[in-house]
PDB file of N, CA and C in Angstrom:
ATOM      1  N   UNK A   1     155.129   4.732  42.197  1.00  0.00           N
ATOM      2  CA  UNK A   1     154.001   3.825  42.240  1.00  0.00           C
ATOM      3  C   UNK A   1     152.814   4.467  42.950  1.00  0.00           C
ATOM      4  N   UNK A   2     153.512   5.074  43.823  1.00  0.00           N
ATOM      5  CA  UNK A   2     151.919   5.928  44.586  1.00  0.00           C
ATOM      6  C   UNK A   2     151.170   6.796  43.786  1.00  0.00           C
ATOM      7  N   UNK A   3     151.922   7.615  43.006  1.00  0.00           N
ATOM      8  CA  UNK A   3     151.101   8.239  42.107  1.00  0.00           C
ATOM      9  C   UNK A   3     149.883   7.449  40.829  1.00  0.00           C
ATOM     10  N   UNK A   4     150.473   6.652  40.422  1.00  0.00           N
ATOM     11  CA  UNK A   4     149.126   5.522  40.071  1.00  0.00           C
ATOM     12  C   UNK A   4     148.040   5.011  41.046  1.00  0.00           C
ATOM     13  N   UNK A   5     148.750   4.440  41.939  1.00  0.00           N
ATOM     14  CA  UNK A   5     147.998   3.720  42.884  1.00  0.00           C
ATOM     15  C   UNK A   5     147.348   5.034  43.507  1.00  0.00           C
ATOM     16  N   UNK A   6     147.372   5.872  44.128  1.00  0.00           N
ATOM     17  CA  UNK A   6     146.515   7.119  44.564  1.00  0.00           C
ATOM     18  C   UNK A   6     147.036   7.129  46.146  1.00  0.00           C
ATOM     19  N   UNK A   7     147.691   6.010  46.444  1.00  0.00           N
ATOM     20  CA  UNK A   7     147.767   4.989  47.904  1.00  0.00           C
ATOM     21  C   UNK A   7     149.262   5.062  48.243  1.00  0.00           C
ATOM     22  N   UNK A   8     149.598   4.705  49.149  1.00  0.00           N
ATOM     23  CA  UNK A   8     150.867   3.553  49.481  1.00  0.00           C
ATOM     24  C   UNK A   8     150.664   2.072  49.031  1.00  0.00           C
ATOM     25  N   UNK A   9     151.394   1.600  48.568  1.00  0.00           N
ATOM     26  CA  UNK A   9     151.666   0.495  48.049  1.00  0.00           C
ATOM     27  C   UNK A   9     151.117  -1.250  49.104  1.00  0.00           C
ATOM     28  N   UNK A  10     151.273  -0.699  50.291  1.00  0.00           N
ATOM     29  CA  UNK A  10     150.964  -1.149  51.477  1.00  0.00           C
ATOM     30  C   UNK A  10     148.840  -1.309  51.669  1.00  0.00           C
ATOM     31  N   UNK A  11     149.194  -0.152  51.761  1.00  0.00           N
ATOM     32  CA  UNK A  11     147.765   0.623  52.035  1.00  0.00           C
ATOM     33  C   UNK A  11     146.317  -0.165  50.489  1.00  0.00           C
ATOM     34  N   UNK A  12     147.164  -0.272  49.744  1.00  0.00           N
ATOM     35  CA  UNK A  12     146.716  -0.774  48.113  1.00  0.00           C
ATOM     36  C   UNK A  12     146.596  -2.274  48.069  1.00  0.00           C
ATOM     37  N   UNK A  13     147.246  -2.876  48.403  1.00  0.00           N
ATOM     38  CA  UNK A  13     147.427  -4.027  49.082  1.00  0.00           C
ATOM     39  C   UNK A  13     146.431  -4.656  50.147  1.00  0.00           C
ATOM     40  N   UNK A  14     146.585  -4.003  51.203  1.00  0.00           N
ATOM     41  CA  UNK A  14     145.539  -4.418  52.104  1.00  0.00           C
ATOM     42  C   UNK A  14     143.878  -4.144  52.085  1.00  0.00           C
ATOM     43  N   UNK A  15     143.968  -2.619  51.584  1.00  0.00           N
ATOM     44  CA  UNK A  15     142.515  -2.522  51.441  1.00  0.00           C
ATOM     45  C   UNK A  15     142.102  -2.939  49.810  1.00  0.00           C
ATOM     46  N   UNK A  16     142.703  -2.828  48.417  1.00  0.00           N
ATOM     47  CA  UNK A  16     142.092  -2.791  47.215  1.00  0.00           C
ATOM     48  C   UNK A  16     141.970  -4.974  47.124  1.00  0.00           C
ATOM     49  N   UNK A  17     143.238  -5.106  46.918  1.00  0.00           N
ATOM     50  CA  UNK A  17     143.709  -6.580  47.167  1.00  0.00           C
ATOM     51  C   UNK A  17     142.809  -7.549  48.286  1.00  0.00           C
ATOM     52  N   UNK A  18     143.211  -7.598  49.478  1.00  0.00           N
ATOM     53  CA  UNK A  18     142.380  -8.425  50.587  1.00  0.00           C
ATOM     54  C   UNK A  18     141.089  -8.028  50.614  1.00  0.00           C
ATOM     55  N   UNK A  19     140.851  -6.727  51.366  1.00  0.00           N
ATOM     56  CA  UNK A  19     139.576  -6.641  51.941  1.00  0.00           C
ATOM     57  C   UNK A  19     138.719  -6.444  50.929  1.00  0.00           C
ATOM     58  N   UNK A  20     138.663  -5.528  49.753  1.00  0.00           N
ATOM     59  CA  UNK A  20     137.944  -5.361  48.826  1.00  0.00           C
ATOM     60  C   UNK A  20     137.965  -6.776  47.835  1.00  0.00           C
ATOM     61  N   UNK A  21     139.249  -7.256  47.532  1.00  0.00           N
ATOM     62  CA  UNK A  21     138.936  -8.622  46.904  1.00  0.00           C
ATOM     63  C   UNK A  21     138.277  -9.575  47.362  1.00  0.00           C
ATOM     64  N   UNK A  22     138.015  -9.421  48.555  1.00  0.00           N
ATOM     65  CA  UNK A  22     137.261 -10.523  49.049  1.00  0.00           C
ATOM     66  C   UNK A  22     135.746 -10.228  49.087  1.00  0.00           C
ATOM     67  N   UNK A  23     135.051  -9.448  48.963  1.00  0.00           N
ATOM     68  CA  UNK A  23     134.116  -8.527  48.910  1.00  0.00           C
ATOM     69  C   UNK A  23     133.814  -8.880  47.331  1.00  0.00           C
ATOM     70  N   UNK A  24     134.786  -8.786  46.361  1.00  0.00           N
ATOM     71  CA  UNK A  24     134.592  -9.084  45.083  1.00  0.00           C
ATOM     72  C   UNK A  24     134.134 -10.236  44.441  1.00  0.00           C
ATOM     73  N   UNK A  25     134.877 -10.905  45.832  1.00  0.00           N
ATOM     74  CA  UNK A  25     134.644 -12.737  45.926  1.00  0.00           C
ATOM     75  C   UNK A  25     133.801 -13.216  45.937  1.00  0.00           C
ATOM     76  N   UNK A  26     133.083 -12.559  47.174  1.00  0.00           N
ATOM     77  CA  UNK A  26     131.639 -12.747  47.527  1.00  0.00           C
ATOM     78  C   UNK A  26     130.425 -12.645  46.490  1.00  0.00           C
ATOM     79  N   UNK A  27     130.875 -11.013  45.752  1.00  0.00           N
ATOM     80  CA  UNK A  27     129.948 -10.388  44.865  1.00  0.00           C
ATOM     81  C   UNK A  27     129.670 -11.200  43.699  1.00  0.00           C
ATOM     82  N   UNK A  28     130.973 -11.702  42.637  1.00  0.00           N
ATOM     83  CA  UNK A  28     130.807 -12.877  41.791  1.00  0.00           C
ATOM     84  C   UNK A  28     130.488 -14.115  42.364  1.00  0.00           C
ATOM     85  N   UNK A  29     130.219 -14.840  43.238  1.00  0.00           N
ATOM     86  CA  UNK A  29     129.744 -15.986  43.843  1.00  0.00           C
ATOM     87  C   UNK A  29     128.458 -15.577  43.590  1.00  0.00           C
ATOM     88  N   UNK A  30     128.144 -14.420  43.953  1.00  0.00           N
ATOM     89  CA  UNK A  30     126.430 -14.037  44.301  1.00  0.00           C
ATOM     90  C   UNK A  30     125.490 -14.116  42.936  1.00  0.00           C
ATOM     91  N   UNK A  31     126.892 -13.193  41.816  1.00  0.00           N
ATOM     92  CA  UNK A  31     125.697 -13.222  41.064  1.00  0.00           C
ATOM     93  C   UNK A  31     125.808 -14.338  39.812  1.00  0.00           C
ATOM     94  N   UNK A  32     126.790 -15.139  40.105  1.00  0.00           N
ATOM     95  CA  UNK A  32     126.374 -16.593  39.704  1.00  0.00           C
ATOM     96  C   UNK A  32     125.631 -16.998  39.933  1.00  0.00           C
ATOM     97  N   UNK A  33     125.568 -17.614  41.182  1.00  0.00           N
ATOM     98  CA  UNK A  33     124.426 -18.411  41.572  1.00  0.00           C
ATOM     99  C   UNK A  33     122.740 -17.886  41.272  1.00  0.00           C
ATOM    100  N   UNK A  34     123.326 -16.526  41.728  1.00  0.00           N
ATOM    101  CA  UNK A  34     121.891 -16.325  40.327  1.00  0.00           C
ATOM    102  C   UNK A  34     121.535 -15.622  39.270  1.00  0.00           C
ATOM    103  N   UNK A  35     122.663 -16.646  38.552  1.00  0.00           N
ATOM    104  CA  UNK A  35     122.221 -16.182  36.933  1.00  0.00           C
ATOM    105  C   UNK A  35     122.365 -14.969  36.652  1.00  0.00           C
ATOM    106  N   UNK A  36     123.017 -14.077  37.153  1.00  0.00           N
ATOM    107  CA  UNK A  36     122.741 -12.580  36.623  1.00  0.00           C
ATOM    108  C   UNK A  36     124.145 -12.711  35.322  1.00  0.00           C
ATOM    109  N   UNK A  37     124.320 -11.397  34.786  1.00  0.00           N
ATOM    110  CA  UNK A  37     124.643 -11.388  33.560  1.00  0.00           C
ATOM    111  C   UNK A  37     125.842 -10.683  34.055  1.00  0.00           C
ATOM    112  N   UNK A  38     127.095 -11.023  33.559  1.00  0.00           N
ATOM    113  CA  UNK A  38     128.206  -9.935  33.466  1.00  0.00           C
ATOM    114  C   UNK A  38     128.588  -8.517  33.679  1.00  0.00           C
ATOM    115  N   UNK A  39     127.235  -7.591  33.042  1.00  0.00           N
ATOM    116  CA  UNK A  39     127.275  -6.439  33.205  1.00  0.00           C
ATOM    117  C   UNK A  39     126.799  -6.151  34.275  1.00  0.00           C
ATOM    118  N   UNK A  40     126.275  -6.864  35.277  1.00  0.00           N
ATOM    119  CA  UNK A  40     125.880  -6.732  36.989  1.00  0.00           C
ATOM    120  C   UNK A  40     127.228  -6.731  37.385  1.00  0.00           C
ATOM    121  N   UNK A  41     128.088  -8.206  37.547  1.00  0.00           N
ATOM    122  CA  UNK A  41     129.171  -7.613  37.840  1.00  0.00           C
ATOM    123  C   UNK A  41     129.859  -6.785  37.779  1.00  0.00           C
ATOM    124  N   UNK A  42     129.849  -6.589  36.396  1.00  0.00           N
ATOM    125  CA  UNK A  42     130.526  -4.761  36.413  1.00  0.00           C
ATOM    126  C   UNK A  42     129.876  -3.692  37.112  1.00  0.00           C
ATOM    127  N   UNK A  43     128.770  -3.657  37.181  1.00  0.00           N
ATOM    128  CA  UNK A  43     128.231  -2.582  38.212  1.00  0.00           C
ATOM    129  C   UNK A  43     128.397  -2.648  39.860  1.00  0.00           C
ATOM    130  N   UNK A  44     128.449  -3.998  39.904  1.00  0.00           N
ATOM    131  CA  UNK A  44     128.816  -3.601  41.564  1.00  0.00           C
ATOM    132  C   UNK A  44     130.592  -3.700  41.675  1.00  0.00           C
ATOM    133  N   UNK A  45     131.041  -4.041  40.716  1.00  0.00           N
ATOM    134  CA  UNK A  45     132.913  -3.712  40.811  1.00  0.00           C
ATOM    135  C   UNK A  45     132.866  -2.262  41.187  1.00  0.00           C
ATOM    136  N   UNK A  46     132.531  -1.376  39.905  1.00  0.00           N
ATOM    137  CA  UNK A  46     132.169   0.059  40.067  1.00  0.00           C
ATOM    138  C   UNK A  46     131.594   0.221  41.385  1.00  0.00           C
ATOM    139  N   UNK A  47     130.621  -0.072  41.961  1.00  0.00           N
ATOM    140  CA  UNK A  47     130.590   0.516  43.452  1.00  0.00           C
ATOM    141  C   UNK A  47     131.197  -0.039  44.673  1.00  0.00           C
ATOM    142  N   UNK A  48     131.803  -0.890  44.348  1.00  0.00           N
ATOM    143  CA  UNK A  48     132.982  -1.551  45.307  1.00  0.00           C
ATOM    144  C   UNK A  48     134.322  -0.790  44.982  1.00  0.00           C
ATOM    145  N   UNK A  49     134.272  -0.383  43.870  1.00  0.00           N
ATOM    146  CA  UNK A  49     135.785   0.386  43.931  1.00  0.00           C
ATOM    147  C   UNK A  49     135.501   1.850  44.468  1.00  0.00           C
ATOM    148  N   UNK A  50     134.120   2.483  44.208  1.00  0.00           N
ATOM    149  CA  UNK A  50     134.020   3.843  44.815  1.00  0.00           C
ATOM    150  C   UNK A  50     134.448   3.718  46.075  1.00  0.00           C
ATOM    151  N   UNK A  51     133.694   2.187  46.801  1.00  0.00           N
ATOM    152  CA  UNK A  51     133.736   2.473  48.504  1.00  0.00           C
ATOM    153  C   UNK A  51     135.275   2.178  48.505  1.00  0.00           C
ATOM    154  N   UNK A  52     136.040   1.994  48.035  1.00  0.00           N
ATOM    155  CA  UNK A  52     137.716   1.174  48.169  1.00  0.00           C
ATOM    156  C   UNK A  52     138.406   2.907  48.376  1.00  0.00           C
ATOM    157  N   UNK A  53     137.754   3.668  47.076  1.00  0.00           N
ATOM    158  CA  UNK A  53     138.149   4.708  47.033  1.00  0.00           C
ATOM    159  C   UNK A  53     138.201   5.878  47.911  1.00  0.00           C
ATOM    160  N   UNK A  54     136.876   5.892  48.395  1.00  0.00           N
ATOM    161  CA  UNK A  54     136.155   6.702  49.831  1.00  0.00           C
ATOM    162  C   UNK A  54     137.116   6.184  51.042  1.00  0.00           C
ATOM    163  N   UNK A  55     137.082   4.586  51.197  1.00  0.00           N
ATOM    164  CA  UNK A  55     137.888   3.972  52.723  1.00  0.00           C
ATOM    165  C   UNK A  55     139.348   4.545  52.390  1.00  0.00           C
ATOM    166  N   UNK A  56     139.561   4.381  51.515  1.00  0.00           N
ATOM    167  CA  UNK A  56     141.166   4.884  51.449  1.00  0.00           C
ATOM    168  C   UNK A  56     141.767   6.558  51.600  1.00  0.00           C
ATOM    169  N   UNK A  57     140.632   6.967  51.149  1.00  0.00           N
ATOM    170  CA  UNK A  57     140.185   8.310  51.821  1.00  0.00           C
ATOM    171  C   UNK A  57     140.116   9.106  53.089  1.00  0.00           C
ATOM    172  N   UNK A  58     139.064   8.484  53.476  1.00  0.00           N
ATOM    173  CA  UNK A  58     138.602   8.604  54.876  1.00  0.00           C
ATOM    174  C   UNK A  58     139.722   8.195  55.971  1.00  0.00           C
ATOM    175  N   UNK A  59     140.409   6.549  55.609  1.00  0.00           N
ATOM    176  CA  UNK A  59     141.041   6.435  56.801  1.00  0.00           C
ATOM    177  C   UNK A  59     142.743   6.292  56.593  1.00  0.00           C
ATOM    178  N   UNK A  60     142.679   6.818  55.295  1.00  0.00           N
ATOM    179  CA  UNK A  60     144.433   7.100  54.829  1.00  0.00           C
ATOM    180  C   UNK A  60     144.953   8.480  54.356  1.00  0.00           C
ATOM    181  N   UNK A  61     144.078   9.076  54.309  1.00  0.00           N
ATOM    182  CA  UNK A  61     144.217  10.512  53.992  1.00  0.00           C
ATOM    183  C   UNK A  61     144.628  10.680  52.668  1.00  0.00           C
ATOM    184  N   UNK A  62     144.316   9.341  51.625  1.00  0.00           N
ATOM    185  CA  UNK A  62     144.348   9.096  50.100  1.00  0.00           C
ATOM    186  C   UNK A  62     143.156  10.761  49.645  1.00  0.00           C
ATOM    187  N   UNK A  63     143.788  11.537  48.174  1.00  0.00           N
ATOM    188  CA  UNK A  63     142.639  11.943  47.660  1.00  0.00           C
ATOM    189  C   UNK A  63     141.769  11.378  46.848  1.00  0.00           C
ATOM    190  N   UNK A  64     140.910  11.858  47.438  1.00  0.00           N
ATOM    191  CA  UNK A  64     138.873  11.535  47.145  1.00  0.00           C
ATOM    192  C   UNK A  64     139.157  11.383  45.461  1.00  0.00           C
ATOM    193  N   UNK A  65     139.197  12.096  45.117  1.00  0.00           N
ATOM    194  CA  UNK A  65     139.355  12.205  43.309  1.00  0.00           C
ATOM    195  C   UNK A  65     140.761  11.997  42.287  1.00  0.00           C
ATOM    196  N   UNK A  66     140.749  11.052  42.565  1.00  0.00           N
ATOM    197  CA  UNK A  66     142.093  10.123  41.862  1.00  0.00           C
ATOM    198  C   UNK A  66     141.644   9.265  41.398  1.00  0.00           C
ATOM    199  N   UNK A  67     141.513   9.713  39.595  1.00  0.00           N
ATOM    200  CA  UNK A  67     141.116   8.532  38.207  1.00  0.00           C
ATOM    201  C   UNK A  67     141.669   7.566  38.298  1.00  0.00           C
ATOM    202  N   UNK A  68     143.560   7.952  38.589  1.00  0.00           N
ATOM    203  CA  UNK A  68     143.915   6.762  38.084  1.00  0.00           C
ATOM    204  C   UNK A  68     144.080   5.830  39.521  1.00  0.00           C
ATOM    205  N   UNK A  69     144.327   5.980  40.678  1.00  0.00           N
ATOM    206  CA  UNK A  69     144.227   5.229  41.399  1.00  0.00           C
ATOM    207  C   UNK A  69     142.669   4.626  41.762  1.00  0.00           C
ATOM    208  N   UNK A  70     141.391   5.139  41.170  1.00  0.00           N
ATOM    209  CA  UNK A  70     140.179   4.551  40.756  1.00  0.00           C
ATOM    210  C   UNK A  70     139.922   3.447  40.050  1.00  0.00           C
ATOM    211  N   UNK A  71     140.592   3.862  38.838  1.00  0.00           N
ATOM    212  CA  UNK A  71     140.967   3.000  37.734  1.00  0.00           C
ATOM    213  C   UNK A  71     141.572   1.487  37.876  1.00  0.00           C
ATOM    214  N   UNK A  72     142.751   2.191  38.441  1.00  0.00           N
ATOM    215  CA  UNK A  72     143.261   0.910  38.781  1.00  0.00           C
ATOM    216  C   UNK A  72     142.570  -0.090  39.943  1.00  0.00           C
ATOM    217  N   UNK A  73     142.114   0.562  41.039  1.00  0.00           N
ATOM    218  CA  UNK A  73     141.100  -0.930  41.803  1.00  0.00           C
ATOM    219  C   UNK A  73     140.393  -1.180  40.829  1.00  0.00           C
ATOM    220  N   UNK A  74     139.587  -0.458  40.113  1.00  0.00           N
ATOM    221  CA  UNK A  74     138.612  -0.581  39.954  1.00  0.00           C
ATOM    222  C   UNK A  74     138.961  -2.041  38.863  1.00  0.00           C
ATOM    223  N   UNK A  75     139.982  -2.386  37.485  1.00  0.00           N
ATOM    224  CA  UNK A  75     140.423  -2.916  37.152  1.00  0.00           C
ATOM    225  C   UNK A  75     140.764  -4.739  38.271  1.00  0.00           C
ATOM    226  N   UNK A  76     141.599  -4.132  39.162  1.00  0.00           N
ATOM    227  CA  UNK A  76     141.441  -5.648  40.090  1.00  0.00           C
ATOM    228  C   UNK A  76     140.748  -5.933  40.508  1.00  0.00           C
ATOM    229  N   UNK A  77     139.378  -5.556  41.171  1.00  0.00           N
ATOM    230  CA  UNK A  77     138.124  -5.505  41.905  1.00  0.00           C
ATOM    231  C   UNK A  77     137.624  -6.311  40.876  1.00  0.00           C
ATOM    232  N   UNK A  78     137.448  -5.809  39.360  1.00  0.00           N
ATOM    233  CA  UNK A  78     136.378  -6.392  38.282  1.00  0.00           C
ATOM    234  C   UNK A  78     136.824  -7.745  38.205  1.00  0.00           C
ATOM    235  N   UNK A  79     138.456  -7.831  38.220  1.00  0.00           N
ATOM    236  CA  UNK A  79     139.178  -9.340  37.338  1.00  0.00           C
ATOM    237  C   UNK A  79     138.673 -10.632  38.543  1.00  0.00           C
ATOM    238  N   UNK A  80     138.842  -9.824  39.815  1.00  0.00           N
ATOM    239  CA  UNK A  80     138.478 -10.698  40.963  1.00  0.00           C
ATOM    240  C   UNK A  80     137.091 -11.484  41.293  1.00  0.00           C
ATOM    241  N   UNK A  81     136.262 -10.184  41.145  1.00  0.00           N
ATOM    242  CA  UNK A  81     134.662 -10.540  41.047  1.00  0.00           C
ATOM    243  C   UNK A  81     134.600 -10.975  39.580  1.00  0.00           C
ATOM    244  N   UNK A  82     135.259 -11.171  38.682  1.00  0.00           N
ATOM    245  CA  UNK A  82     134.562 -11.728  36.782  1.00  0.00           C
ATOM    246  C   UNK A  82     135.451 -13.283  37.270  1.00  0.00           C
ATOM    247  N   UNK A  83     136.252 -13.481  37.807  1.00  0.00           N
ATOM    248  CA  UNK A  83     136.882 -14.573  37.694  1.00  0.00           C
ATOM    249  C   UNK A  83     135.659 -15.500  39.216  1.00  0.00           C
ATOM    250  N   UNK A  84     135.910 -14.778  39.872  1.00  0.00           N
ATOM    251  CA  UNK A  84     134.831 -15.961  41.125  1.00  0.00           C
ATOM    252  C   UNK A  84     133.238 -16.183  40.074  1.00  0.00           C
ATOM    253  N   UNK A  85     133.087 -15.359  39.215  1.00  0.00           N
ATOM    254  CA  UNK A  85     131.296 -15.234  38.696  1.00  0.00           C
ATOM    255  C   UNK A  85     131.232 -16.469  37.645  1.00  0.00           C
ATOM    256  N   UNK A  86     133.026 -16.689  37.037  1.00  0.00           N
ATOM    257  CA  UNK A  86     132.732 -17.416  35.915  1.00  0.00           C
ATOM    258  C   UNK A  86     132.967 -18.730  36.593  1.00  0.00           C
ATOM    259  N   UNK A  87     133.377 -18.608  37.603  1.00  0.00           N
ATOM    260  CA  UNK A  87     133.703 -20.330  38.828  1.00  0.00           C
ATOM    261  C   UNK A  87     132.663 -20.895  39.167  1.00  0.00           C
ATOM    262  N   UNK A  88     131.824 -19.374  39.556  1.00  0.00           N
ATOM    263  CA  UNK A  88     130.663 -20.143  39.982  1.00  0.00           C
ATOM    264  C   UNK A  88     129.650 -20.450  39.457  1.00  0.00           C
ATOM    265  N   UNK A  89     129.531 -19.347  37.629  1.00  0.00           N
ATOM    266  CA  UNK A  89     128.806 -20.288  36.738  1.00  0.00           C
ATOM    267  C   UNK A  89     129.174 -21.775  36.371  1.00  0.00           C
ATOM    268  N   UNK A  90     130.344 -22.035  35.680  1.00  0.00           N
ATOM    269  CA  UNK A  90     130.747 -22.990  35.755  1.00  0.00           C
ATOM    270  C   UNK A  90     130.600 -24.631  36.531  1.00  0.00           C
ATOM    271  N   UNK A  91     131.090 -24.009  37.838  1.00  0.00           N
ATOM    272  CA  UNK A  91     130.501 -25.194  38.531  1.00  0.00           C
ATOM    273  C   UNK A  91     128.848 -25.383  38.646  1.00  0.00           C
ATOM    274  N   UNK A  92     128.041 -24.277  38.643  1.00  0.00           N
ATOM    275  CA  UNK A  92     126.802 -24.229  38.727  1.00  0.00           C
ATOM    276  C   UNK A  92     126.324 -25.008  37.124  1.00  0.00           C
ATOM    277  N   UNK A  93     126.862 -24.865  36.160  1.00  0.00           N
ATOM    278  CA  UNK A  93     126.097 -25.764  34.736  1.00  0.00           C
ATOM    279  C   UNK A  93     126.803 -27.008  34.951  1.00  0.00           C
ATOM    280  N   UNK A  94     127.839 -27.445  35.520  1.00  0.00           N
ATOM    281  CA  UNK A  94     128.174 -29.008  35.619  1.00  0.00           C
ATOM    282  C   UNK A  94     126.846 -29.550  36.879  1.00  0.00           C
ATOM    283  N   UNK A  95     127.314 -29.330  37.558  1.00  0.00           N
ATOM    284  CA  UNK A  95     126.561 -29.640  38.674  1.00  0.00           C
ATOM    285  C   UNK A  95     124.775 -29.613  38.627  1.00  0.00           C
ATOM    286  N   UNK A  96     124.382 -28.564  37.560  1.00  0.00           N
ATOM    287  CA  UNK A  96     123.093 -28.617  37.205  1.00  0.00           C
ATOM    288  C   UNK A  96     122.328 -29.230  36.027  1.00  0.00           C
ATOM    289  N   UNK A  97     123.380 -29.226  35.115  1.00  0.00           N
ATOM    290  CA  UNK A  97     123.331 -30.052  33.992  1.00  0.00           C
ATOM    291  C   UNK A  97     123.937 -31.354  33.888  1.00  0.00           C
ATOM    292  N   UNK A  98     124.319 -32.240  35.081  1.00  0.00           N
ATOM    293  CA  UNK A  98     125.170 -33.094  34.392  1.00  0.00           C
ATOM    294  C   UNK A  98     125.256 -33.948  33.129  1.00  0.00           C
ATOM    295  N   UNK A  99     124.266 -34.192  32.675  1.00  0.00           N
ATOM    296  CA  UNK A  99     123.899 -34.941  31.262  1.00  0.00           C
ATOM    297  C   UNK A  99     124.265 -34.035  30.170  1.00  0.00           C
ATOM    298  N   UNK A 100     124.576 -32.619  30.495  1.00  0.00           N
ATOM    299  CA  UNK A 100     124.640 -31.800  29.280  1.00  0.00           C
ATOM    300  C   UNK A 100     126.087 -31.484  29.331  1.00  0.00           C
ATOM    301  N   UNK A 101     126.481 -30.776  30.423  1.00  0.00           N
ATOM    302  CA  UNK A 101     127.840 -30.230  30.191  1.00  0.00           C
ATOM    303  C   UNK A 101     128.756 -31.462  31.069  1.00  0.00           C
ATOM    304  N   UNK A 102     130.054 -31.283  30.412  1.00  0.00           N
ATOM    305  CA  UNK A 102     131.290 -31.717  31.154  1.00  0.00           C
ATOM    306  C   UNK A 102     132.417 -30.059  31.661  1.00  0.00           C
ATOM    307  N   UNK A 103     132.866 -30.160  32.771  1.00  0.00           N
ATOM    308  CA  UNK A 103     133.779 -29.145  33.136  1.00  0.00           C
ATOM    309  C   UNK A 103     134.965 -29.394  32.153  1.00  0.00           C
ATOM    310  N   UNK A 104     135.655 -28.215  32.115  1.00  0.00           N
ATOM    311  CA  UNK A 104     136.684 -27.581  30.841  1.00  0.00           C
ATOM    312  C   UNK A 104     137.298 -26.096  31.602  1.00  0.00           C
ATOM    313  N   UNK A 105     137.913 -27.094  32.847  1.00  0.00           N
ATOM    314  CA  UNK A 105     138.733 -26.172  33.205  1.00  0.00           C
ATOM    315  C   UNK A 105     138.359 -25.144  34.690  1.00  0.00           C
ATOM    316  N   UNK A 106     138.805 -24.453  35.193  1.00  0.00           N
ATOM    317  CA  UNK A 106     138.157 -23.939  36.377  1.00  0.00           C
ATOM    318  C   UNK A 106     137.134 -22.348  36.050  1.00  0.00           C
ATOM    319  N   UNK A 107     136.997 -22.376  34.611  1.00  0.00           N
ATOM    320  CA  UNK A 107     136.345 -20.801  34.442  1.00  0.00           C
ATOM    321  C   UNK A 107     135.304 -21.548  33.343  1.00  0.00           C
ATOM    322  N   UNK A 108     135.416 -22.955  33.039  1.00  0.00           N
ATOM    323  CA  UNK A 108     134.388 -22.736  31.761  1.00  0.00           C
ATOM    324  C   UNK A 108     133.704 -24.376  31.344  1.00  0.00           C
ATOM    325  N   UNK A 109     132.971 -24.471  30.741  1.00  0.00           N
ATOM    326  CA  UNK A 109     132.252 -25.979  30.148  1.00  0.00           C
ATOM    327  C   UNK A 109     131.868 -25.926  29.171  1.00  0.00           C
ATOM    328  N   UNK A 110     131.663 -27.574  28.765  1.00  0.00           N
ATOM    329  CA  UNK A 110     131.597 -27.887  27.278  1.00  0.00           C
ATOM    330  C   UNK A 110     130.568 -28.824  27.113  1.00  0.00           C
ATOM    331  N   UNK A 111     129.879 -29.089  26.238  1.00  0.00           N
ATOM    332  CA  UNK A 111     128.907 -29.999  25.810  1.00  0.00           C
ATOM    333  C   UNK A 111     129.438 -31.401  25.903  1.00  0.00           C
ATOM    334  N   UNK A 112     128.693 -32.362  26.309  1.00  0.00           N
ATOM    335  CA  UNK A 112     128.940 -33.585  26.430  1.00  0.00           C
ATOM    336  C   UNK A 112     129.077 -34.079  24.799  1.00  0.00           C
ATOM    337  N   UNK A 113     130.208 -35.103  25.043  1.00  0.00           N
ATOM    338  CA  UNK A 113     130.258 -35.581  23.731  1.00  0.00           C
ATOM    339  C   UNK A 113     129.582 -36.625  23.408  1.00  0.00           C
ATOM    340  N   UNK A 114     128.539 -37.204  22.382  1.00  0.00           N
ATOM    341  CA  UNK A 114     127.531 -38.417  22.356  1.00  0.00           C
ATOM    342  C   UNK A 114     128.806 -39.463  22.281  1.00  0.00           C
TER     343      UNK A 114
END
């Protein structure tokens, strides 16, 4: 498993999972609320997984240049920050539209029915 992960399993866990997911959390909250577009999220996943990559580096003695343990945060980082972005669109068109949309679930909405 370490050889995917680039990490200890431990080490992958605490920093890609908690600290960076939460960071991811933050990041899709953010760019809900304002309106930004999907492919923002993907750009700051990508530089949230570089820094995941660098910290794991720096203070685990992980190597700097490992695709696939890149890859792979980089993969949970995105699902984490695309899943908080579509929560917080979501609640953001009920809550802003109420006459228009009804909620449909915790990622998505639907047009009011006449």
């Amino acid at each position: 498993m370490e050889t995917i992960l680039g990490t200890s399993v431990p080490v992958f866990l605490g920093m890609t999972v908690v600290l960076f997911g939460g960071f991811a959390v933050l990041t899709g909250q953010a760019m809900g609320s304002a309106w930004r577009g999907p492919g923002r999220v993907f750009a700051y996943a990508v530089l949230l997984a570089l820094g995941n990559r660098f910290l794991d580096f720096a203070l685990f003695g992980a190597p700097l240049l490992h695709l696939a343990g890149t890859l792979v945060s980089l993969a949970v980082i995105f699902a984490i920050a695309y899943a908080a972005y579509r929560a917080t669109l979501a609640r953001r068109m009920v809550s802003q539209y109420p006459w228009l949309y009804d909620r449909a679930g915790p990622f998505g909405w639907r047009e009011k029915r006449a």
